[in-house]
Protein backbone atom coordinates (compact mmCIF):
# COMPACT_ATOMS: atom_id res chain seq x y z
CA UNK A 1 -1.70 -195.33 -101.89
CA UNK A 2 -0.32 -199.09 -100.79
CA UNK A 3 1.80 -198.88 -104.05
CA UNK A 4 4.23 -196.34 -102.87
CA UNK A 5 4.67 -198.07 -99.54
CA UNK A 6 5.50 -201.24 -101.15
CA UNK A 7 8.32 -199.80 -103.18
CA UNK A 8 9.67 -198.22 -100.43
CA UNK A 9 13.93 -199.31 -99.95
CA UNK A 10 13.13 -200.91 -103.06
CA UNK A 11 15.39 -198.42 -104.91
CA UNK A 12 18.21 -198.30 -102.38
CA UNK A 13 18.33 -202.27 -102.35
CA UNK A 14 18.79 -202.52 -106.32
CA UNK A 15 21.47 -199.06 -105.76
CA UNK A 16 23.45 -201.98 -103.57
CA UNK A 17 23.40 -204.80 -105.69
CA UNK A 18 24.35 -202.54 -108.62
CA UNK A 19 26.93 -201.59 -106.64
CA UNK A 20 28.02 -205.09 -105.67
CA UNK A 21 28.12 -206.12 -109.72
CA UNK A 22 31.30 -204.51 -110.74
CA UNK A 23 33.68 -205.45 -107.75
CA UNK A 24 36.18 -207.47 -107.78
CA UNK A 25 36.35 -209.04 -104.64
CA UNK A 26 34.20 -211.68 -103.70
CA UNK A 27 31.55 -211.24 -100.91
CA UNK A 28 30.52 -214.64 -99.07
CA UNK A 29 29.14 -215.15 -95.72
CA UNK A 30 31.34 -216.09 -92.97
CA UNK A 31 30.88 -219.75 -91.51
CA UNK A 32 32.29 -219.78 -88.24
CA UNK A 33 32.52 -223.51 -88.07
CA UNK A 34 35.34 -224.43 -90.52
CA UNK A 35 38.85 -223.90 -91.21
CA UNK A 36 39.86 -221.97 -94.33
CA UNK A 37 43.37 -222.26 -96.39
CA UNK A 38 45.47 -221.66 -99.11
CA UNK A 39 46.73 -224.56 -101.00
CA UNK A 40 47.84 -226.04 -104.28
CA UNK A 41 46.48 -229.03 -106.07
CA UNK A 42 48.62 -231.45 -106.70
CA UNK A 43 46.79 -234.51 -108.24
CA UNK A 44 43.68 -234.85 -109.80
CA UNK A 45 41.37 -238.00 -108.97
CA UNK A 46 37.98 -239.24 -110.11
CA UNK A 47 34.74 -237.78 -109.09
CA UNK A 48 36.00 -234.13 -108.28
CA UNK A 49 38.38 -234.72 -105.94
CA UNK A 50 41.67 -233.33 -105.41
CA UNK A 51 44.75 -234.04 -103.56
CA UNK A 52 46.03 -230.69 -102.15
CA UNK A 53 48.76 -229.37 -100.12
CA UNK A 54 48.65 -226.51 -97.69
CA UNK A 55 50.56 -223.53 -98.37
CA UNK A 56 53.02 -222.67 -94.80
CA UNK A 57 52.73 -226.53 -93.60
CA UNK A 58 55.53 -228.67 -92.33
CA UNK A 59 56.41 -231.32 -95.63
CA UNK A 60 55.68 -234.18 -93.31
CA UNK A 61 52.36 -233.34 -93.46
CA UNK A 62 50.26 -235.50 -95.84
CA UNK A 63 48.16 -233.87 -98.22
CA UNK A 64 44.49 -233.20 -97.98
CA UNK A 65 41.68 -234.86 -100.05
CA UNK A 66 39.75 -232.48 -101.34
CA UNK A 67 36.12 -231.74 -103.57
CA UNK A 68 34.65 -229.44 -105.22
CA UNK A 69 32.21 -227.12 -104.11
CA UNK A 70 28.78 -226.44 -105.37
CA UNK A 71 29.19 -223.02 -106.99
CA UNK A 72 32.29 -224.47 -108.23
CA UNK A 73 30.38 -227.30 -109.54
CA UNK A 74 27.53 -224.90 -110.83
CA UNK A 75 29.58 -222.39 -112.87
CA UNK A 76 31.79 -225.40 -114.36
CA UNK A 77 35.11 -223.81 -113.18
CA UNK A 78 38.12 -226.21 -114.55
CA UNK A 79 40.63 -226.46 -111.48
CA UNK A 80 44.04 -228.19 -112.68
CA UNK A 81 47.09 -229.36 -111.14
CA UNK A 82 49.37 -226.37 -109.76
CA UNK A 83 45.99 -224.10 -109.80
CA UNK A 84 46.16 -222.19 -105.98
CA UNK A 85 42.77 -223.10 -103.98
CA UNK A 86 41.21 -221.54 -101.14
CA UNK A 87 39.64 -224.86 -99.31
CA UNK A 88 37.50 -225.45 -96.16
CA UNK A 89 38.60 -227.73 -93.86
CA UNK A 90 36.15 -229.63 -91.34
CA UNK A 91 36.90 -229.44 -87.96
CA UNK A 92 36.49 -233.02 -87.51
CA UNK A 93 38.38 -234.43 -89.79
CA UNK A 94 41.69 -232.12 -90.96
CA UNK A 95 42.38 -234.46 -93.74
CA UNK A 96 38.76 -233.67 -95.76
CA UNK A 97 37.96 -230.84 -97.16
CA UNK A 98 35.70 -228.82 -99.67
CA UNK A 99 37.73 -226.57 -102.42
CA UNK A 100 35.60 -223.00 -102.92
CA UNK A 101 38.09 -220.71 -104.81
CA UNK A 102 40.29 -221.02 -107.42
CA UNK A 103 43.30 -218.46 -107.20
CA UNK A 104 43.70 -216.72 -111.02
């Protein structure tokens, strides 16, 4: 019977994502590449980008330009000045980055 073998961990992989659906804490795959940090938006400018500050930096610092992300993008979440950001910062250039979280 090739049916029944085909099935097989079919049941415990939907018991997982069933079990993934009503948590709230989000699960995302680590990238090991960038830099991720708090921060607060502070202006809002034209095509989807943001100027931020980092939360815990020196006030000499200048802020960073940031944009949305795609899932941000997708779902149409509204981000507004003062809203609390997780962002992803290139290593290349600390002044860029990419905003995937908005604090509630």
């Amino acid at each position: 019977s090739p049916s029944t073998t085909a099935l097989f961990g079919k049941k415990a992989a939907r018991a997982k994502g069933n079990e993934r659906k009503g948590r709230a804490e989000r699960v995302k795959k680590v990238k090991d590449d960038v830099i991720e940090v708090e921060g607060v938006v502070i202006e809002s400018l034209p095509n989807a980008m943001f100027r931020c500050t980092i939360n815990g930096a020196p006030e000499t610092q200048d802020p960073v330009l940031a944009t949305i992300s795609g899932k941000i993008r997708k779902f149409y979440v509204k981000i507004l000045v003062g809203d609390s950001v997780t962002i992803e910062l290139s290593p290349y250039d600390l002044t860029r980055g990419r905003i995937t979280f908005r604090s509630r």
